[in-house]
Structure formats: C-alpha cells, structure tokens
C-alpha atoms as a PDB file:
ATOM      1  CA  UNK A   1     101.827  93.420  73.799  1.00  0.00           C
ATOM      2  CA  UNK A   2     101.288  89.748  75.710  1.00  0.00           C
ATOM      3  CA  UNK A   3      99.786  89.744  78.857  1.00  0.00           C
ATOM      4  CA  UNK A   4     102.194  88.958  81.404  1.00  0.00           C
ATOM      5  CA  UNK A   5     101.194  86.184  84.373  1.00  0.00           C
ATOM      6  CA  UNK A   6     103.141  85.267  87.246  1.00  0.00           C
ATOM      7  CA  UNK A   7     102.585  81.705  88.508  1.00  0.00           C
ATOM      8  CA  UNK A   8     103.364  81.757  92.294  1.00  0.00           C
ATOM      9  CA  UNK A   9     103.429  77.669  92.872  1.00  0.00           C
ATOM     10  CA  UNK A  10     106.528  75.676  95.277  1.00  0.00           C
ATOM     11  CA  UNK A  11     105.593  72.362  92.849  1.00  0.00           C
ATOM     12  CA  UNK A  12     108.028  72.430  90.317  1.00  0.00           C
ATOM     13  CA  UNK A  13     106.232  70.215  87.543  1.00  0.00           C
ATOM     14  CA  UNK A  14     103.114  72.297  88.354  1.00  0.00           C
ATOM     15  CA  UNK A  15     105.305  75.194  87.797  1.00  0.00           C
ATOM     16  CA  UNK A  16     106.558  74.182  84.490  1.00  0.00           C
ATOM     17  CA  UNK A  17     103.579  72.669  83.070  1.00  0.00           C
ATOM     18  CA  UNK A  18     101.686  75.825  83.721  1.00  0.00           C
ATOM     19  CA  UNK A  19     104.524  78.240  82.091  1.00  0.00           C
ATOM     20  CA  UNK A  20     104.746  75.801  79.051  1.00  0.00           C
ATOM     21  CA  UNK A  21     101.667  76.180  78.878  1.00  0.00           C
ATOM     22  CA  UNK A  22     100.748  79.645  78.921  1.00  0.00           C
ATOM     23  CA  UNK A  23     103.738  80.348  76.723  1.00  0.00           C
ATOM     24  CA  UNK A  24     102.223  78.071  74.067  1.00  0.00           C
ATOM     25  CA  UNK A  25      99.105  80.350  74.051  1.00  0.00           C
ATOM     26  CA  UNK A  26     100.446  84.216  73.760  1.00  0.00           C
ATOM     27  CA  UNK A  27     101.281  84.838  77.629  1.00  0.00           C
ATOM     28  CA  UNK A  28     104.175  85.895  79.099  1.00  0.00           C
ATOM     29  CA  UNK A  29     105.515  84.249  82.302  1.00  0.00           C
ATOM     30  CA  UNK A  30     107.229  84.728  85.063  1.00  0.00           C
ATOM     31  CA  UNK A  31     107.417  81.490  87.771  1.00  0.00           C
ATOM     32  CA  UNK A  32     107.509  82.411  91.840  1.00  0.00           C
ATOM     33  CA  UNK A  33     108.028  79.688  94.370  1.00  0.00           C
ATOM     34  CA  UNK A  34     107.101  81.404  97.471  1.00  0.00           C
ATOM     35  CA  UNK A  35     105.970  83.958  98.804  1.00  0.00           C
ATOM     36  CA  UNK A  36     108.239  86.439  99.719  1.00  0.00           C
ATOM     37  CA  UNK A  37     109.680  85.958  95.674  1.00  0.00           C
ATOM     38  CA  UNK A  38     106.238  86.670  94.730  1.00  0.00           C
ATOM     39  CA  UNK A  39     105.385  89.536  96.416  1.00  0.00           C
ATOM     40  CA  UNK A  40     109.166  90.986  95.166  1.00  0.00           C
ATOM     41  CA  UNK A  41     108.118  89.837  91.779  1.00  0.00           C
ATOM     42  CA  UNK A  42     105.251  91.550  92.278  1.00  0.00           C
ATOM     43  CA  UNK A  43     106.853  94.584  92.212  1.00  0.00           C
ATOM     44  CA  UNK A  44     109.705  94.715  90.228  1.00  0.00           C
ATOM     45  CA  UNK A  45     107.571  92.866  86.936  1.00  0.00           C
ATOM     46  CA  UNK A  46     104.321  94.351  87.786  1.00  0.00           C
ATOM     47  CA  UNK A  47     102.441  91.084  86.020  1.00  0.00           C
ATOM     48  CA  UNK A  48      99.081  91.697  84.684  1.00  0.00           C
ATOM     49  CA  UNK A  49      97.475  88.723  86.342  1.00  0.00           C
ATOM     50  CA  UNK A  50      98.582  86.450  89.345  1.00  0.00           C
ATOM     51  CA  UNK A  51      97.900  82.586  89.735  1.00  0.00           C
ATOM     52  CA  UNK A  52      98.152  81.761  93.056  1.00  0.00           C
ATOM     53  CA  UNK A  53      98.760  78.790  94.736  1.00  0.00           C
ATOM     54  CA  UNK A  54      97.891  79.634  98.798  1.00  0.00           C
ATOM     55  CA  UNK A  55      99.744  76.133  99.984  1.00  0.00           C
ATOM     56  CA  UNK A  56     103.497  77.642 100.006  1.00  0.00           C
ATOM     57  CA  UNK A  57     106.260  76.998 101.841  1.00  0.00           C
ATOM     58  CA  UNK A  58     107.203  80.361 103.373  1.00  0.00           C
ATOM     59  CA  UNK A  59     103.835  81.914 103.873  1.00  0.00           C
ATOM     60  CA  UNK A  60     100.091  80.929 103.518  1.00  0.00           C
ATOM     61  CA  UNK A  61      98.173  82.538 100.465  1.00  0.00           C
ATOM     62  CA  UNK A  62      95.719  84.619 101.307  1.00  0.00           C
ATOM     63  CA  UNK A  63      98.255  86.257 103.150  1.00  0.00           C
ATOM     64  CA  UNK A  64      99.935  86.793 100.543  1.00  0.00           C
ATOM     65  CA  UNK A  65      96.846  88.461  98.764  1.00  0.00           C
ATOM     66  CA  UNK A  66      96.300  90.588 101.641  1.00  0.00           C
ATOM     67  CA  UNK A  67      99.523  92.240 101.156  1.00  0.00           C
ATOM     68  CA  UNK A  68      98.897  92.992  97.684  1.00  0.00           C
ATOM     69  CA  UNK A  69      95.186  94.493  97.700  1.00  0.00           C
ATOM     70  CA  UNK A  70      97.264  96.906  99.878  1.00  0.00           C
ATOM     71  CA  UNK A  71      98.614  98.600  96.239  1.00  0.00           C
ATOM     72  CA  UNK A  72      97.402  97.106  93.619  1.00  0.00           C
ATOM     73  CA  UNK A  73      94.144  95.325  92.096  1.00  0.00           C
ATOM     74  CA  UNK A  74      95.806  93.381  89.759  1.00  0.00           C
ATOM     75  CA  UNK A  75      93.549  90.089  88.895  1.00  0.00           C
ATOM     76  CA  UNK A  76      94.275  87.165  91.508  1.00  0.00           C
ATOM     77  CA  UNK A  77      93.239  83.798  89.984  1.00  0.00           C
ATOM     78  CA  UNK A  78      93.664  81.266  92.807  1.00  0.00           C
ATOM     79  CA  UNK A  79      94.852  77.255  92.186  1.00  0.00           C
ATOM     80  CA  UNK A  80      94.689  75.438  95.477  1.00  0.00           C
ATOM     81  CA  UNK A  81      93.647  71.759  96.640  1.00  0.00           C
ATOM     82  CA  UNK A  82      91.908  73.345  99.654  1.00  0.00           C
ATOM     83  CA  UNK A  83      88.431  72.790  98.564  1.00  0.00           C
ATOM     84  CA  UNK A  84      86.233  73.892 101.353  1.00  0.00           C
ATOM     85  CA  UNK A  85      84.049  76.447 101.057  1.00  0.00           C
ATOM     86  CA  UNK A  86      85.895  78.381 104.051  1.00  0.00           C
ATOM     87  CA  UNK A  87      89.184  78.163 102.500  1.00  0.00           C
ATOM     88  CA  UNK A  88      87.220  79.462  98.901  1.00  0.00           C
ATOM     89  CA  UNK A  89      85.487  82.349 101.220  1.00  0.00           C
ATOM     90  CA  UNK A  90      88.965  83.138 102.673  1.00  0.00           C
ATOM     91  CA  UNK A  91      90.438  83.653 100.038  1.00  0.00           C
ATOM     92  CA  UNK A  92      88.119  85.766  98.124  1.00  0.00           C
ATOM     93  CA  UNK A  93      87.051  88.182 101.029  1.00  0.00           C
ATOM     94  CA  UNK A  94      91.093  89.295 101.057  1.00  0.00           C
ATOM     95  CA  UNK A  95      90.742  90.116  97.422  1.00  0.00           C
ATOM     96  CA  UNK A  96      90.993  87.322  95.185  1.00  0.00           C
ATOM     97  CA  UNK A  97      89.128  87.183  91.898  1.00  0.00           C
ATOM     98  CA  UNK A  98      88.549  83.633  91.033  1.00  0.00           C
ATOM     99  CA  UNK A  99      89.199  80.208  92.545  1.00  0.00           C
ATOM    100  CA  UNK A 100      89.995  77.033  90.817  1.00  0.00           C
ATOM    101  CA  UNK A 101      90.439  73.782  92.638  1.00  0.00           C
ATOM    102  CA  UNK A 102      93.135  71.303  92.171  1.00  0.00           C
ATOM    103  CA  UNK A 103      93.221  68.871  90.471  1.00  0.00           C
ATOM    104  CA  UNK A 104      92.071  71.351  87.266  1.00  0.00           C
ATOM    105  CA  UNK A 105      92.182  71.021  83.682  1.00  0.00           C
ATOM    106  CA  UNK A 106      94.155  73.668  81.627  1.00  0.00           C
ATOM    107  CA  UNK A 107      90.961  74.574  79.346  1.00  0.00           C
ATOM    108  CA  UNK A 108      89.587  75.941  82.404  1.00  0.00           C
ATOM    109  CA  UNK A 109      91.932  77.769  83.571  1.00  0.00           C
ATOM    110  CA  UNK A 110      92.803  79.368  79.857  1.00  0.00           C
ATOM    111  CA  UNK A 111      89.021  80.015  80.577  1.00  0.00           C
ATOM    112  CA  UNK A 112      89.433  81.898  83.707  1.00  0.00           C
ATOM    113  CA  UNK A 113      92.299  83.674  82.640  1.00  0.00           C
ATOM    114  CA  UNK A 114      90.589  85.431  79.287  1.00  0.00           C
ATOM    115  CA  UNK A 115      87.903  86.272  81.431  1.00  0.00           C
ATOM    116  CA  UNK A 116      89.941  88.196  84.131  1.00  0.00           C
ATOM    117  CA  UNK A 117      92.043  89.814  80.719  1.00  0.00           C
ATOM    118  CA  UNK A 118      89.141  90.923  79.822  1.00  0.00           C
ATOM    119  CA  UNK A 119      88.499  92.809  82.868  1.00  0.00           C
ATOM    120  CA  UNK A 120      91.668  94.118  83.053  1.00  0.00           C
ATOM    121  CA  UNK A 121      91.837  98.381  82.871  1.00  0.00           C
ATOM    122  CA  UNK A 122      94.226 100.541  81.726  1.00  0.00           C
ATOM    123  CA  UNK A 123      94.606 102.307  84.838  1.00  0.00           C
ATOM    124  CA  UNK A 124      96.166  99.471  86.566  1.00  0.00           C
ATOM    125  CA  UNK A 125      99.334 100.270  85.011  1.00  0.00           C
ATOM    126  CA  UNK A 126      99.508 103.660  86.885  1.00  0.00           C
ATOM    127  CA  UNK A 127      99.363 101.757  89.947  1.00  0.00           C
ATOM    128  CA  UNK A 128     102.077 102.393  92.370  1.00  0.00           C
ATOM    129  CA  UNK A 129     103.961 100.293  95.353  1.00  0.00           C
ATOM    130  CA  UNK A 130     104.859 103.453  97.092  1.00  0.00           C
ATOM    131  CA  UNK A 131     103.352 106.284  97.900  1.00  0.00           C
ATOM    132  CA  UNK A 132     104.872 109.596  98.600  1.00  0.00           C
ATOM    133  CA  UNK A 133     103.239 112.894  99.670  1.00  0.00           C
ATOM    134  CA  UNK A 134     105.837 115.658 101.033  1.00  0.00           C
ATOM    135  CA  UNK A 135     107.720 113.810 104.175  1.00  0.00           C
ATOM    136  CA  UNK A 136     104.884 111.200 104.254  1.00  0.00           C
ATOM    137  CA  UNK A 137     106.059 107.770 102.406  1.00  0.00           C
ATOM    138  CA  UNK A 138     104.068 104.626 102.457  1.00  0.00           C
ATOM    139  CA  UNK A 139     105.172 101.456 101.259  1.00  0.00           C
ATOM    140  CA  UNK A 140     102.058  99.009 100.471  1.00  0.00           C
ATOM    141  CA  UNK A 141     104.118  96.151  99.954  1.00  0.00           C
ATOM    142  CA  UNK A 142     105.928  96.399 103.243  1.00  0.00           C
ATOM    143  CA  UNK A 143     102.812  97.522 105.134  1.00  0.00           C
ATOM    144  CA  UNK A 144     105.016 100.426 106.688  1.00  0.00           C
ATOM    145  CA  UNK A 145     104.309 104.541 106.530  1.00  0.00           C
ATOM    146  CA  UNK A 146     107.377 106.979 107.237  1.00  0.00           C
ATOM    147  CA  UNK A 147     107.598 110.476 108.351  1.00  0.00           C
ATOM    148  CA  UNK A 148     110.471 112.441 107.766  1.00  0.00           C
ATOM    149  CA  UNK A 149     112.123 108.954 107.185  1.00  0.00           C
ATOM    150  CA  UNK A 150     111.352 107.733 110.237  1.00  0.00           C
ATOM    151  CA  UNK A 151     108.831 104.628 110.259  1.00  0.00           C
ATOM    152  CA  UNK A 152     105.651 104.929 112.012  1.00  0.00           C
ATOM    153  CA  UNK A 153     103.962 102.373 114.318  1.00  0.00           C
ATOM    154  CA  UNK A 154     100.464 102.144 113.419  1.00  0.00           C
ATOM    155  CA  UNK A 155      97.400  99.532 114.295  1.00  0.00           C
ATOM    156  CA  UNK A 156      95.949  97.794 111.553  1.00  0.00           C
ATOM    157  CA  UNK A 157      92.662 100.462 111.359  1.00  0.00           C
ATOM    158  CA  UNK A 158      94.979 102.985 111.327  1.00  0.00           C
ATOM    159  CA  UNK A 159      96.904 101.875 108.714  1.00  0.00           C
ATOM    160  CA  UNK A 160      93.621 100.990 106.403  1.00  0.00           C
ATOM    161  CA  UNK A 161      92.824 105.242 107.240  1.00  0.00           C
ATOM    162  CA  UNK A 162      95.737 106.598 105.873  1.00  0.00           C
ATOM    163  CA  UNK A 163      95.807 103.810 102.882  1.00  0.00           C
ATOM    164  CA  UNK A 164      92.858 105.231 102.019  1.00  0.00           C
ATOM    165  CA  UNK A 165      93.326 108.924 102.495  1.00  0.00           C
ATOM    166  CA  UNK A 166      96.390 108.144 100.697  1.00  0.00           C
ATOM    167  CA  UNK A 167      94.656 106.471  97.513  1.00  0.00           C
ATOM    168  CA  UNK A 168      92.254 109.253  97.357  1.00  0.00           C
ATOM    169  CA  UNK A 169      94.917 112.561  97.871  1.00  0.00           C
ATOM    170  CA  UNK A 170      92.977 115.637  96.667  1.00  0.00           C
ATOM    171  CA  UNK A 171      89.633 114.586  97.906  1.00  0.00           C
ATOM    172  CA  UNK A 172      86.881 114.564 100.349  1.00  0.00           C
ATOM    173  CA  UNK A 173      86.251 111.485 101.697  1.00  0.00           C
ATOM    174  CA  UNK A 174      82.768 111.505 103.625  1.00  0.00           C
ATOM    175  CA  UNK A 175      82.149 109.871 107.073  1.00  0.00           C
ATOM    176  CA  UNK A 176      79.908 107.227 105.287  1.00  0.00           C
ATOM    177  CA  UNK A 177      82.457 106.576 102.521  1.00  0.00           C
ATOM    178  CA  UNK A 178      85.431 105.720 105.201  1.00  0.00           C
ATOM    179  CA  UNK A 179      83.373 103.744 107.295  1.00  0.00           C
ATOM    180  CA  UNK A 180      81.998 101.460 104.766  1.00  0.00           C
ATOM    181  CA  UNK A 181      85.285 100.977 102.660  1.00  0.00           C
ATOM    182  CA  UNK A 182      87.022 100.329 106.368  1.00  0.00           C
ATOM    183  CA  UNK A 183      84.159  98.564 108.465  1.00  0.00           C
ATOM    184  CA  UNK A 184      82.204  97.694 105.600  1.00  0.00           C
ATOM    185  CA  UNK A 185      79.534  99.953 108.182  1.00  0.00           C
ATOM    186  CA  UNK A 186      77.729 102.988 106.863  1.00  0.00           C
ATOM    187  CA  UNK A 187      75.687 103.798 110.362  1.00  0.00           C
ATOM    188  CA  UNK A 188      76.072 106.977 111.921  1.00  0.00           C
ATOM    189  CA  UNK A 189      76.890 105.617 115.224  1.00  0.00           C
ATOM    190  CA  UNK A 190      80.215 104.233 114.092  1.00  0.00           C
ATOM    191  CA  UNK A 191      81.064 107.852 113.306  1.00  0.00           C
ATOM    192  CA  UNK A 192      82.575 109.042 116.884  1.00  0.00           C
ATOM    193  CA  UNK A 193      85.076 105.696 116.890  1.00  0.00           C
ATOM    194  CA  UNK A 194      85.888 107.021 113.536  1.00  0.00           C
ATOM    195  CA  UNK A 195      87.049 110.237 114.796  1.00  0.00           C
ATOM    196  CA  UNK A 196      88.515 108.509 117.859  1.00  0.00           C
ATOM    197  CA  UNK A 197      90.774 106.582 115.142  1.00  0.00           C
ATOM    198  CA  UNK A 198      91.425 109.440 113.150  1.00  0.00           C
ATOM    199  CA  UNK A 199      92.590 111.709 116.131  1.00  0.00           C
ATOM    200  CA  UNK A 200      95.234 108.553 116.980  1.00  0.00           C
ATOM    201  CA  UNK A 201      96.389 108.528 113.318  1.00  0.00           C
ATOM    202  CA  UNK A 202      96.977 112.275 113.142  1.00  0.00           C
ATOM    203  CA  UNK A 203      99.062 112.130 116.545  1.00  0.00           C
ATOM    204  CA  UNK A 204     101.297 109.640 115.252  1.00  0.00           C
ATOM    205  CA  UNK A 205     101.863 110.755 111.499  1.00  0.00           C
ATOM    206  CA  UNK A 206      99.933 114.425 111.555  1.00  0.00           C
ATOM    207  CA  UNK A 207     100.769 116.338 114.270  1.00  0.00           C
ATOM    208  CA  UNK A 208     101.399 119.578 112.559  1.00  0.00           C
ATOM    209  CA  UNK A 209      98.216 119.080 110.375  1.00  0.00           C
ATOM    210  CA  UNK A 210      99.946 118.905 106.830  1.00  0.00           C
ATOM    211  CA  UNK A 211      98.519 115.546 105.712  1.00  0.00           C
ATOM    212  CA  UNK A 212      95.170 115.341 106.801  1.00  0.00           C
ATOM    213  CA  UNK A 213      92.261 117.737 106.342  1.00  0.00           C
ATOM    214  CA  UNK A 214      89.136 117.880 108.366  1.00  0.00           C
ATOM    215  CA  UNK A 215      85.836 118.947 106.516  1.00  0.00           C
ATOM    216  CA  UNK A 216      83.626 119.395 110.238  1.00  0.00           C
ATOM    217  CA  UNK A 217      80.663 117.221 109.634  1.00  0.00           C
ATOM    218  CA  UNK A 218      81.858 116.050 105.827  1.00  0.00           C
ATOM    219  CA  UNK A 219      84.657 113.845 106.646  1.00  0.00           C
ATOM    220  CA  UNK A 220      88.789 113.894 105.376  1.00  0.00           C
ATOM    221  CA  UNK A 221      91.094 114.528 102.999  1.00  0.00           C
ATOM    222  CA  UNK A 222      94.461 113.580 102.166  1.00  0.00           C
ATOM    223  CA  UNK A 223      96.280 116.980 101.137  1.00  0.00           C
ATOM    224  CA  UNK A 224      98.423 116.592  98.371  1.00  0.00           C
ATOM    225  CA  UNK A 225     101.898 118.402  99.317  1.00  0.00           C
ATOM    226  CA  UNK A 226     104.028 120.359  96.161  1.00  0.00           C
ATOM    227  CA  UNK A 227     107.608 120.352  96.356  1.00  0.00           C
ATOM    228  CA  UNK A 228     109.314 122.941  98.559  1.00  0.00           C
ATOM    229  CA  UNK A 229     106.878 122.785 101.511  1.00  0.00           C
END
C-alpha cells in the first residue's frame, strides 16, 4: 500500500509541484490549502505523513500542529520560509518532526520524507479523533470534552489531565508521570498544584467519581466504562 501525504500549502504552484512530484515517486496525495481543510483532512483521510507549510491564510502553523498532537502522532515534516531559529524551535516544541526551509530542493525533501516512513508504526493506524468512555466524549480535533452530551468548559491544564487520563484508560498514572508529561516537572513539590488541578477537573467532568480513579499517594487512572453503566 503507498504511503499517503497531505501537503497543507495556500501556494498553488508549490502545491502542484509538490503532488506531481510525490506522485511520480510511489506516494499518495492529498493537497490542503489552509488550515481549517487540513485539520478536516486530517481526519477524514487520516494521511500517514503531513507537510506543512505554517505561513497560511486562515491560521498560523504551529497552531495548526498543536491541534493535532492533541490525537494523533502522525509525522509532521514542516516547509516554511521562516528561517529563524525561534520560528524552527516553535515549531518543533508543539510537535513537529522535521523542518525544511524554503527555498528547498525536492531530493531533500524525498530525503526527509523516507526517513520519517521509516519511523512510521503500525499503531498509528489505531489512532483515534474521538474518544469515548461511558457519557464522557472528547473530541481532540475540536479541543472540546462532553458529559452526558453536554460540552464542558475546561482550562488548558485541565484539558492536557483528562487528554492524558484519557490516552492511558485502564492505567495508573503516577504523580511523577503526569507532572512531567504535563509540566515537563518531575519534583515533588509540584505535586499539591497537581491535586489542586485534578480536584477542579473532577468537579467539572467527575462529580460522581465514574471517570477518574485516585490511587492515595500513587497517582490516577482513567476508568474504562462497559456498556450499560
């Protein structure tokens, strides 16, 4: 089966030149030219590998790559004529895998791309836009979580909590493991605002305590709810 790439670039010849390109050599394409069409895209194909240009008309990039690393680690190659090292680092701390600057030469990025095939893992097919647990729904590509069907306002930490209860249903997630894949912090002092974050959470989305299990001095765990309860 080809490995399917969508280009997300508002240049048209770009665009084309790139899709002629890839098509010549075994890939299969599908073209975005903004960023909302890209992140729909996104979900409906379910591409293997992203290009992405972060100059677009509707939305900046590494937005755009923000919202994704919300559901899914597909590859991110990035194409942009930003070229400072800011705009590089921006891009890569929201999740992108490789940055090439324009102008580029093809070769390269044929390069770049057989590398990031390479790494590509058969588990990333599994990979899912929405999660659903009993009455508890999240869609990663909206950034929203519902209750009963009714949405649920949450503040950015507390949304990165339950994405990552959520990603890990069935099991224990230890104090240390939260805080570093949330703070990127593993010191035992950042445990009470932990709890102080969790106990917000649970009153919004958890009140009856079906979703969310403590383990007293362990840390959480997403329960996993069968049908009927």
């Amino acid at each position: 089966m080809k490995t399917s790439i969508m280009i997300v670039e508002d240049d048209q010849a770009i665009r084309n030149f790139m899709t002629a390109t890839l098509d010549l050599n075994a890939y299969q394409c599908i073209a975005a030219e903004s960023g909302e069409q890209a992140l729909m895209y996104a979900v409906t194909n379910r591409p293997d590998i992203i290009i992405l240009d972060l100059g677009l008309p509707d939305m900046d990039g590494v937005d755009i790559i923000r919202k994704l690393r919300t559901w899914s680690q597909c590859p991110i190659i990035v194409v942009s004529a930003r070229s400072e090292d800011k705009d590089k680092i921006s891009a890569l701390d929201a999740g992108a895998d490789d940055y090439l600057t324009k102008p580029f030469s093809m070769d390269e990025l044929l390069a770049r791309l057989r590398v990031a095939v390479r790494k590509l893992s058969p588990a990333q097919a599994g990979e899912e836009a929405v999660f659903v647990n009993g009455g508890l729904k999240i869609d990663y590509t909206a950034g929203c979580v519902y209750v009963e069907g009714q949405e649920c306002h949450l503040t950015p930490m507390e949304y990165k909590l339950v994405c990552l209860l959520a990603k890990n249903a069935g099991r224990v997630l230890t104090h240390k493991y939260i805080l570093k894949e949330v703070w990127n912090s593993t010191l035992e002092s950042d445990i009470p605002s932990l709890r102080v974050f969790m106990a917000t959470l649970r009153k919004k989305i958890d009140r009856e305590g079906k979703y969310i299990q403590t383990h007293i001095g362990v840390g959480y765990r997403m329960l996993r709810i069968t049908e009927g309860e």
